[in-house]
Protein backbone atom coordinates (compact mmCIF):
# COMPACT_ATOMS: atom_id res chain seq x y z
CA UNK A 1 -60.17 -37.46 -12.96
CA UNK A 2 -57.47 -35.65 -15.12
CA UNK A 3 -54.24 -36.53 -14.52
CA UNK A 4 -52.01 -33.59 -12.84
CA UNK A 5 -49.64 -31.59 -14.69
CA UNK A 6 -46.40 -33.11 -14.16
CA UNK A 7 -44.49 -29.70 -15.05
CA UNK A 8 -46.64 -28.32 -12.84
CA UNK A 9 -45.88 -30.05 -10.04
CA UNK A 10 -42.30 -30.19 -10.80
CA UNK A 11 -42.17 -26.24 -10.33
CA UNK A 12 -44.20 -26.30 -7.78
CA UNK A 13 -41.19 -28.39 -5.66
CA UNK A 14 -38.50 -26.61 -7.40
CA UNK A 15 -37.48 -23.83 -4.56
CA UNK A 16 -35.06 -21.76 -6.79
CA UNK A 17 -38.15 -21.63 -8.66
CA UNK A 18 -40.66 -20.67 -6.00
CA UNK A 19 -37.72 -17.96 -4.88
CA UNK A 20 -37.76 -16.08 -8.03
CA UNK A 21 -41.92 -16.27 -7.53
CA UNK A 22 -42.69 -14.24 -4.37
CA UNK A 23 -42.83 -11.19 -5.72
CA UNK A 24 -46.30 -8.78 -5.73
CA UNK A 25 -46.97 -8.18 -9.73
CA UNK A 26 -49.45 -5.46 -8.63
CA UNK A 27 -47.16 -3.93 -6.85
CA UNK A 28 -44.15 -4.41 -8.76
CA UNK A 29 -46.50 -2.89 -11.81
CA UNK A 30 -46.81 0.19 -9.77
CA UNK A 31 -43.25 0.20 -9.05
CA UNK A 32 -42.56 -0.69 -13.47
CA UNK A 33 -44.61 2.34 -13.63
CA UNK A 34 -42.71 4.65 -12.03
CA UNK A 35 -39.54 3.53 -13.14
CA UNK A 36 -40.10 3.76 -16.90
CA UNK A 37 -41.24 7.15 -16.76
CA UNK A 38 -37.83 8.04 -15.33
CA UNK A 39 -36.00 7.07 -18.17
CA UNK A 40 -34.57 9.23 -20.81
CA UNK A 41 -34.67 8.62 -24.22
CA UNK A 42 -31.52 6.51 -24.59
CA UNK A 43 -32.57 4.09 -21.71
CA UNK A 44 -35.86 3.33 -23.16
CA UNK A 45 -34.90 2.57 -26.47
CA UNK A 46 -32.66 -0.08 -24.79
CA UNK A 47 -35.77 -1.16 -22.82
CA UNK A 48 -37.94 -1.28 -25.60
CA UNK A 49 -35.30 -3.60 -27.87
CA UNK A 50 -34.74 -6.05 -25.10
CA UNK A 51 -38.07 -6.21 -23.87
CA UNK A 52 -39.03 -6.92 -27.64
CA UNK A 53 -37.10 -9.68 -27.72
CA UNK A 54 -38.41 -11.48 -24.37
CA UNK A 55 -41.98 -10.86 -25.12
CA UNK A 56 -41.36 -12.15 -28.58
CA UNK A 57 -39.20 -15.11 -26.86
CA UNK A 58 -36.46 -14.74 -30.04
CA UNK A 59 -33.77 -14.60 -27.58
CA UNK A 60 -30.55 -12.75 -28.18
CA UNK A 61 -27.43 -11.45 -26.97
CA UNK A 62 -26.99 -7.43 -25.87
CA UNK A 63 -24.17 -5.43 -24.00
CA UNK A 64 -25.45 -2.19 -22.35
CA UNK A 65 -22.11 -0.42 -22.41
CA UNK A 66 -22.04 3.19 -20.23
CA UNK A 67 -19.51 4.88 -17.76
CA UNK A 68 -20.48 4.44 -14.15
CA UNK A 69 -23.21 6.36 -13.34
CA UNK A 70 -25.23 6.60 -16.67
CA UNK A 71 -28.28 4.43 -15.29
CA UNK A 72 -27.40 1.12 -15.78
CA UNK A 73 -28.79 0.34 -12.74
CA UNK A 74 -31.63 2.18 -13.36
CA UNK A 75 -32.36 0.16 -16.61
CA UNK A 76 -31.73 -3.58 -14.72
CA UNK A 77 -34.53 -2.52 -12.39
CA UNK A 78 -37.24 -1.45 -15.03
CA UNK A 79 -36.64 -4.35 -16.93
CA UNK A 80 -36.76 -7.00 -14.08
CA UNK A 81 -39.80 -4.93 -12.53
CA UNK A 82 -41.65 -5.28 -15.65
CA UNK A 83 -41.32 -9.08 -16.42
CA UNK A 84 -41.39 -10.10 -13.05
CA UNK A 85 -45.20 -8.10 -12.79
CA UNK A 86 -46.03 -10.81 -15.62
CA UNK A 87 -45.30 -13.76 -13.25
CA UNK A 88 -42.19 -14.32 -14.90
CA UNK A 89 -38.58 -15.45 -13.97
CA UNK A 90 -35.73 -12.85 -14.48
CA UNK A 91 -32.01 -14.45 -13.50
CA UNK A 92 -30.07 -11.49 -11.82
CA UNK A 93 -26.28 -12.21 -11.50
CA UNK A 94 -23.30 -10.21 -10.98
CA UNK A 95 -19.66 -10.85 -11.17
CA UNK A 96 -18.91 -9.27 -8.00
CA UNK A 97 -21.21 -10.21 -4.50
CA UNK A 98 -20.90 -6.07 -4.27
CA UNK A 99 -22.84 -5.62 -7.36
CA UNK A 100 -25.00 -8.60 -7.00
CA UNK A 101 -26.07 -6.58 -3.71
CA UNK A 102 -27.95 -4.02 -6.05
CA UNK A 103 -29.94 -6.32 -8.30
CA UNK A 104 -33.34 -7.72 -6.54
CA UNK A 105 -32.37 -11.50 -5.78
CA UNK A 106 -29.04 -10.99 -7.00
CA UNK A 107 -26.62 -13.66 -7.09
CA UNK A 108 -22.93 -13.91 -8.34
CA UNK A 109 -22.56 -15.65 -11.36
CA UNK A 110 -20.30 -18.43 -10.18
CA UNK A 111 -23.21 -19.45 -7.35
CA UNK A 112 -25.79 -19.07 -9.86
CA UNK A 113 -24.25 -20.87 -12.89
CA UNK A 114 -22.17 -23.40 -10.90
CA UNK A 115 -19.17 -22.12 -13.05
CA UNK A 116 -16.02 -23.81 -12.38
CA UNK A 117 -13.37 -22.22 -10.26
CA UNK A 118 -10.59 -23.93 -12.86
CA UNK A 119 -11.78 -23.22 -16.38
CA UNK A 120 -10.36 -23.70 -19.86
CA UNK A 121 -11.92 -23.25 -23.46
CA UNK A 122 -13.75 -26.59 -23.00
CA UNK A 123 -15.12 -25.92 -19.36
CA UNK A 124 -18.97 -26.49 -18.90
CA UNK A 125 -20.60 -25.35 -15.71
CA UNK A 126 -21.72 -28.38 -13.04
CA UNK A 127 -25.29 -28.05 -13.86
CA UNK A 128 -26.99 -31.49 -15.42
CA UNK A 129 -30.04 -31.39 -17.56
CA UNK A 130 -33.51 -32.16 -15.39
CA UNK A 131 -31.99 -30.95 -11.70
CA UNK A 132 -33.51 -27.88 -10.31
CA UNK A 133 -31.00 -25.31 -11.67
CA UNK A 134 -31.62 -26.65 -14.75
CA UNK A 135 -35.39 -26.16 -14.47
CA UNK A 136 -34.44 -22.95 -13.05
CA UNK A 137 -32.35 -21.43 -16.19
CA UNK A 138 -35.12 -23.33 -18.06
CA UNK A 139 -37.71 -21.18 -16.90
CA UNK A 140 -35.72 -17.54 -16.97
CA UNK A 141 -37.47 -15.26 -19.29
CA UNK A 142 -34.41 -12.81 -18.83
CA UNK A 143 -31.24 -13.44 -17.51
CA UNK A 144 -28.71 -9.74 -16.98
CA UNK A 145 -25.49 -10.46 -16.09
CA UNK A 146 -23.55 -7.23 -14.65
CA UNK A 147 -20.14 -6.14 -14.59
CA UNK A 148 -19.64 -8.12 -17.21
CA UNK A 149 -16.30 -6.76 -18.06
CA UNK A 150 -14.83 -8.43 -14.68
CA UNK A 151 -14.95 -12.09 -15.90
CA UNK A 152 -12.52 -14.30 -17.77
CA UNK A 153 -13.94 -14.96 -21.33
CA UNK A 154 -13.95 -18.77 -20.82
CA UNK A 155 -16.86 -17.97 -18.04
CA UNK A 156 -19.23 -17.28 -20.86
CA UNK A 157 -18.14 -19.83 -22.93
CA UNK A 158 -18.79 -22.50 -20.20
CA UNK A 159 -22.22 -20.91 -19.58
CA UNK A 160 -23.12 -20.63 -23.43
CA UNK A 161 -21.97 -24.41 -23.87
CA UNK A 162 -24.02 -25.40 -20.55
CA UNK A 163 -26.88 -23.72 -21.49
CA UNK A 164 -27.44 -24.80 -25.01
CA UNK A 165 -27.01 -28.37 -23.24
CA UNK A 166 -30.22 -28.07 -21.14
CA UNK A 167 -32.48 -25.46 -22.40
CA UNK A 168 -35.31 -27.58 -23.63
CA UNK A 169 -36.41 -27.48 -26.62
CA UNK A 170 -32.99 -27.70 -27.70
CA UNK A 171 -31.85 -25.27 -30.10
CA UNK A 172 -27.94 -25.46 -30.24
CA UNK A 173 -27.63 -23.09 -33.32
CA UNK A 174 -28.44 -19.74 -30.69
CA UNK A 175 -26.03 -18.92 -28.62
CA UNK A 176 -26.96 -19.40 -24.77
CA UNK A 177 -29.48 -21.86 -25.81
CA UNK A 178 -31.40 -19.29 -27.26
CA UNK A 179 -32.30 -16.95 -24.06
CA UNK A 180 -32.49 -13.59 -23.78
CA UNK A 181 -29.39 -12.26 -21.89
CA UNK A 182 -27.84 -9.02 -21.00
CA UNK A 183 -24.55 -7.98 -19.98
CA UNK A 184 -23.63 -4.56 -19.07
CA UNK A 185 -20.55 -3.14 -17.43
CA UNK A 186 -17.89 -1.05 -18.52
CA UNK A 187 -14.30 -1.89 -19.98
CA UNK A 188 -12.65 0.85 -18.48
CA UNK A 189 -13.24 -0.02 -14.88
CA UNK A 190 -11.46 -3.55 -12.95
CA UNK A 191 -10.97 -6.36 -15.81
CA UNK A 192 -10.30 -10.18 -15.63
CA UNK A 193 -7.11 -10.58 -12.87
CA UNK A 194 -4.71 -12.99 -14.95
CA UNK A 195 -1.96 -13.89 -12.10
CA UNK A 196 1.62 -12.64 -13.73
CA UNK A 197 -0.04 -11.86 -16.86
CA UNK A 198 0.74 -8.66 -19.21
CA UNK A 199 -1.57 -6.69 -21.17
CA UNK A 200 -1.85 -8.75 -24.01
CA UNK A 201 -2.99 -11.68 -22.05
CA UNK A 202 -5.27 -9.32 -20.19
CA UNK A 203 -6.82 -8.56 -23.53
CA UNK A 204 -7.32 -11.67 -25.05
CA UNK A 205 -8.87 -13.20 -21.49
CA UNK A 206 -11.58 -10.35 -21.69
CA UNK A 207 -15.08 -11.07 -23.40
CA UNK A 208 -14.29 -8.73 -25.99
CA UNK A 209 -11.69 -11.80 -27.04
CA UNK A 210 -14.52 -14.43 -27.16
CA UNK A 211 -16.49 -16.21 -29.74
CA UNK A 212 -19.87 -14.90 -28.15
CA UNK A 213 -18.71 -11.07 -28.90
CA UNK A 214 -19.73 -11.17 -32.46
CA UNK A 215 -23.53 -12.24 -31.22
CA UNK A 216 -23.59 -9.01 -28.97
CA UNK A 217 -26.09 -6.43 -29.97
CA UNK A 218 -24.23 -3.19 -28.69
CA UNK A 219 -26.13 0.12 -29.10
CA UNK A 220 -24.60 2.94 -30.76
CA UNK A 221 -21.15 4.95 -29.23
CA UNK A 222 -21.07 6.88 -25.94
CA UNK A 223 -18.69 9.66 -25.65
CA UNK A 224 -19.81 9.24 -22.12
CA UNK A 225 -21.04 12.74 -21.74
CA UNK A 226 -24.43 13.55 -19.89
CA UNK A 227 -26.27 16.85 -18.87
CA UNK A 228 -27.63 16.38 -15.77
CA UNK A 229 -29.50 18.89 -13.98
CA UNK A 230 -29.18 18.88 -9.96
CA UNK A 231 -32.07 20.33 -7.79
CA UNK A 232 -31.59 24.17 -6.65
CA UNK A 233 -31.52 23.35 -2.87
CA UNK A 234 -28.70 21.37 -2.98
CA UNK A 235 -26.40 23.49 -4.66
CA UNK A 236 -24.58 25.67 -3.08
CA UNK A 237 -24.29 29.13 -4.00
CA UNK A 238 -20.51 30.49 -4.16
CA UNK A 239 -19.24 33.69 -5.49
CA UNK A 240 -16.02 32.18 -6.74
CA UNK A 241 -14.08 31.03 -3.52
CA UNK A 242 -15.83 27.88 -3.69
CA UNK A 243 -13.67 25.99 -0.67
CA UNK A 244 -14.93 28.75 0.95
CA UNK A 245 -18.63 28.70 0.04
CA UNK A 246 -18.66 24.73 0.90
CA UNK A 247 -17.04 24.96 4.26
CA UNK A 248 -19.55 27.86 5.52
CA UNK A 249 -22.24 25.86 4.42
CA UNK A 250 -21.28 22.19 5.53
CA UNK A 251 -19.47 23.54 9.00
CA UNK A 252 -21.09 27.29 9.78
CA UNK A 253 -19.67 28.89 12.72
CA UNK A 254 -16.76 26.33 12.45
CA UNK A 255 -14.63 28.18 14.97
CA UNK A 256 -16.95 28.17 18.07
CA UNK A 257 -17.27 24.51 17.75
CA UNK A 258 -14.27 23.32 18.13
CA UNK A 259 -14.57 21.65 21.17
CA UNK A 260 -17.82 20.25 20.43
CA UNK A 261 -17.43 16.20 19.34
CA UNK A 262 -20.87 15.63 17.83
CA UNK A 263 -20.48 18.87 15.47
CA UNK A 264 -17.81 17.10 13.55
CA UNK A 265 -19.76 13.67 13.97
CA UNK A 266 -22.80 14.27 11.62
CA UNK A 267 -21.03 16.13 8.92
CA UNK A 268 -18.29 15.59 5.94
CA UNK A 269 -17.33 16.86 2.91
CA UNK A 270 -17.13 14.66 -0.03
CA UNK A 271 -14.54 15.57 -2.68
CA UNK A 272 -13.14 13.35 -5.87
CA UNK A 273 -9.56 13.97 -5.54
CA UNK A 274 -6.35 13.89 -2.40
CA UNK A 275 -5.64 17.52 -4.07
CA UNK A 276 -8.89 19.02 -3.15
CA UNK A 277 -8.97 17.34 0.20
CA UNK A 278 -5.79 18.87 0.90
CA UNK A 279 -6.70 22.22 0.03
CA UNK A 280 -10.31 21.86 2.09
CA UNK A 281 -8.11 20.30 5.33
CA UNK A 282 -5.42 23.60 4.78
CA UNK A 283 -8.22 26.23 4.43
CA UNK A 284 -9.95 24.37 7.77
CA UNK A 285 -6.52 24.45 9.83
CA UNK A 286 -6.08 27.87 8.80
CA UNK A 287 -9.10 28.62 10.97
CA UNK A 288 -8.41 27.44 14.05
CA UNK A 289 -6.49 29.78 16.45
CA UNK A 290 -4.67 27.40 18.70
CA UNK A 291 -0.90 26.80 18.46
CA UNK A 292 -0.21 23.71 16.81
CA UNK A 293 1.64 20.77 17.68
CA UNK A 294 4.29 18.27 16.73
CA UNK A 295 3.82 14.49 17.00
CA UNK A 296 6.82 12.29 16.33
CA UNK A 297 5.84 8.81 14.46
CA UNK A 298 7.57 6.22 12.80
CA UNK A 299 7.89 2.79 10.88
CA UNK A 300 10.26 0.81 12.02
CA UNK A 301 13.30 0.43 14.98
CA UNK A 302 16.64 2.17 13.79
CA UNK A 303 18.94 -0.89 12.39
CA UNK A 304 21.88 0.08 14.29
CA UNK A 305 19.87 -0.10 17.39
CA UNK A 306 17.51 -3.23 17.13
CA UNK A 307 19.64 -5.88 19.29
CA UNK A 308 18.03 -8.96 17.16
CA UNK A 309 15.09 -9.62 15.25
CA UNK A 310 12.86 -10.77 17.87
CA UNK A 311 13.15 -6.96 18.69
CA UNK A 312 12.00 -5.77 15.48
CA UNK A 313 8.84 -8.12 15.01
CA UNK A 314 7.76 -7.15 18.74
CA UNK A 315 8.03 -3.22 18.16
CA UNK A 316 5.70 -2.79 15.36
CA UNK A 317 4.76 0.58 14.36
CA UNK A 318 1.40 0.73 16.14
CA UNK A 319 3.90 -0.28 19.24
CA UNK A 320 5.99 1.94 18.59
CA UNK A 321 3.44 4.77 18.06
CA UNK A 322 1.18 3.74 20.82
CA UNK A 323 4.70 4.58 23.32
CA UNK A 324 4.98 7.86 21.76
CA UNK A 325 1.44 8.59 22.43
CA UNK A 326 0.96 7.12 25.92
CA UNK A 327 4.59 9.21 26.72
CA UNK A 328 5.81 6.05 29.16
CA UNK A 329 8.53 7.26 31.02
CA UNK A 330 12.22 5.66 31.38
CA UNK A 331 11.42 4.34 27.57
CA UNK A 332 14.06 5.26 25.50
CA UNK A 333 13.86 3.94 21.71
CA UNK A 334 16.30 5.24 18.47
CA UNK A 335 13.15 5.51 15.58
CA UNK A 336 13.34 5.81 12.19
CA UNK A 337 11.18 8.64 10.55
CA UNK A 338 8.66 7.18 7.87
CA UNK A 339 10.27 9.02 4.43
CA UNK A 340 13.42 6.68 5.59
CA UNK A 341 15.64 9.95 4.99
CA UNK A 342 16.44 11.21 8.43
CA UNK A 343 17.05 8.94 11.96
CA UNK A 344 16.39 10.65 15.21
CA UNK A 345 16.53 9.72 18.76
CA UNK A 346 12.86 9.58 20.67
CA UNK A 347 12.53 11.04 24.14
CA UNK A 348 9.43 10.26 25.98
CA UNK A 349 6.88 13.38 25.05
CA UNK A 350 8.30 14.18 21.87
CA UNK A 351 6.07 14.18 18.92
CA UNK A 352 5.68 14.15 14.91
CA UNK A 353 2.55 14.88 13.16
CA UNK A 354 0.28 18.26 13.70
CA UNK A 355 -2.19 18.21 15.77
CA UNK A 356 -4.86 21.10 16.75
């Protein structure tokens, strides 16, 4: 009888292995299908070079650069979609757990790589040649690495110098070990946290500062401008009071429902800026006919009143709020307005913020 394959059975045991081989290729060709026909012109030519290079197995290095919201995303997907539909292994990581959320069996890089929690420019990750993570990286066809940006350059360095370690056959000369990998993120957005450090060290801890940079193949610049074109029924017509046009469409008849809990429940408007949520919150208070009230709050106990300090830690502000609010009688307290400008004395009933 032949003798077994001894790789074979190897994977077979391997469950990080078996994890990253659950998945349906017919369906996830269906899915691949549907995906790539979604993407525009700039997105496929970055699918076309990287997929190139895994089906080619030449490895390389790439950085998908783009503002939040160009497709990123959208790219990750159609390239794991398609290589996975081949049977193959695609690494997802992230440096966040938040981002590592939208990739298909994503993972964060420092559970996925075993990278060190205390690194320096000779760190390697805890991974050994021949254990399962090993066979795991081993295996990867693709690894993408999101929000790249996040991560302290000596991360990449201890992955490149693990990986060349135990990707089998050794080629040391390629960085990585001669995979395919692809980071993508962008540099404007939350970069590596150096504790008490300034902007220079800031820079020169960011992967644009490491050795591996050079080996990145970056596509051209992106002015970060896009046409996109939004479907006509959700747009909302306005005739150029648009606060106006919004509220009447989000909260029609707002005025005979003002009594009426689960009207406000299932709606909200959703606006990028405190100065336009303002001016939506004014033109809504404008509407309502009731007289308005005033509701007293504040921070602290007045210092010339608190007797000692066991005073001040028991009357915290949601104490001292929650009094104001439940009106207990007999309570008489001096408070201290938030802005820290003005002291005034609180009588039970008296309030400080408007309500309607």
């Amino acid at each position: 009888m032949p003798l077994h394959d001894h790789k074979y059975i190897q994977d077979s045991c391997n469950m990080l292995i078996q994890d990253e081989l659950i998945y349906d290729p017919s369906s996830l060709e269906f899915e691949h299908q549907q995906l790539h026909s979604k993407l525009n012109d700039e997105q496929k030519n970055v699918y076309d070079i990287i997929m190139n290079a895994v089906n080619n197995k030449k490895g390389g290095v790439f950085f998908l650069y783009g503002y939040g919201g160009t497709g990123k995303t959208c790219v990750w997907k159609t390239l794991f979609v398609a290589i996975r539909s081949k049977g193959e292994v695609v690494i997802n990581v992230a440096s966040s757990g938040i981002a590592a959320l939208l990739l298909s069996g994503g993972r964060t890089t420092h559970s996925r790589f075993h990278i060190p929690i205390n690194l320096n420019e000779n760190s390697f990750c805890s991974i050994t040649p021949g254990n399962d993570v090993a066979a795991l990286l081993n295996k990867a066809s693709l690894i993408i690495w999101d929000e790249a940006p996040m991560m302290h350059r000596h991360c990449f360095e201890a992955v490149d110098r693990t990986l060349r370690d135990i990707i089998l056959p050794s080629d040391n000369d390629k960085p990585f070990g001669g995979k395919t990998i692809v980071f993508g993120g962008d540099f404007r957005q939350i970069l590596p946290v150096i504790q008490r450090g300034n902007h220079l060290d800031i820079v020169q801890a960011s992967l644009h500062s490491s050795r591996l940079w050079r080996e990145c193949t970056i596509g051209g610049p992106n002015d970060g401008e896009v046409e996109v074109e939004f479907p006509e029924d959700v747009i909302v017509p306005s005739m150029g009071d648009h606060i106006h046009s919004i509220v009447s469409c989000i909260y029609s008849s707002f005025q005979n429902h003002l009594d009426d809990l689960s009207y406000f429940q299932d709606k909200a408007i959703l606006v990028p800026t405190n100065e336009e949520v303002d001016a939506i919150n004014d033109y809504l208070l404008e509407l309502m006919k009731d007289e308005g009230k005033t509701y007293l709050t504040s921070d602290s106990l007045c210092e010339t009143e608190a007797e000692d300090s066991f005073e001040e830690l028991v009357y915290s502000p949601d104490v001292l709020n929650a009094f104001k609010a439940s009106g207990i009688p007999n309570h008489k307290l001096i408070l201290k307005r938030c802005s820290g400008h003005v002291a005034s004395q609180y009588q039970p009933n008296q309030r400080t913020m408007q309500w309607y």
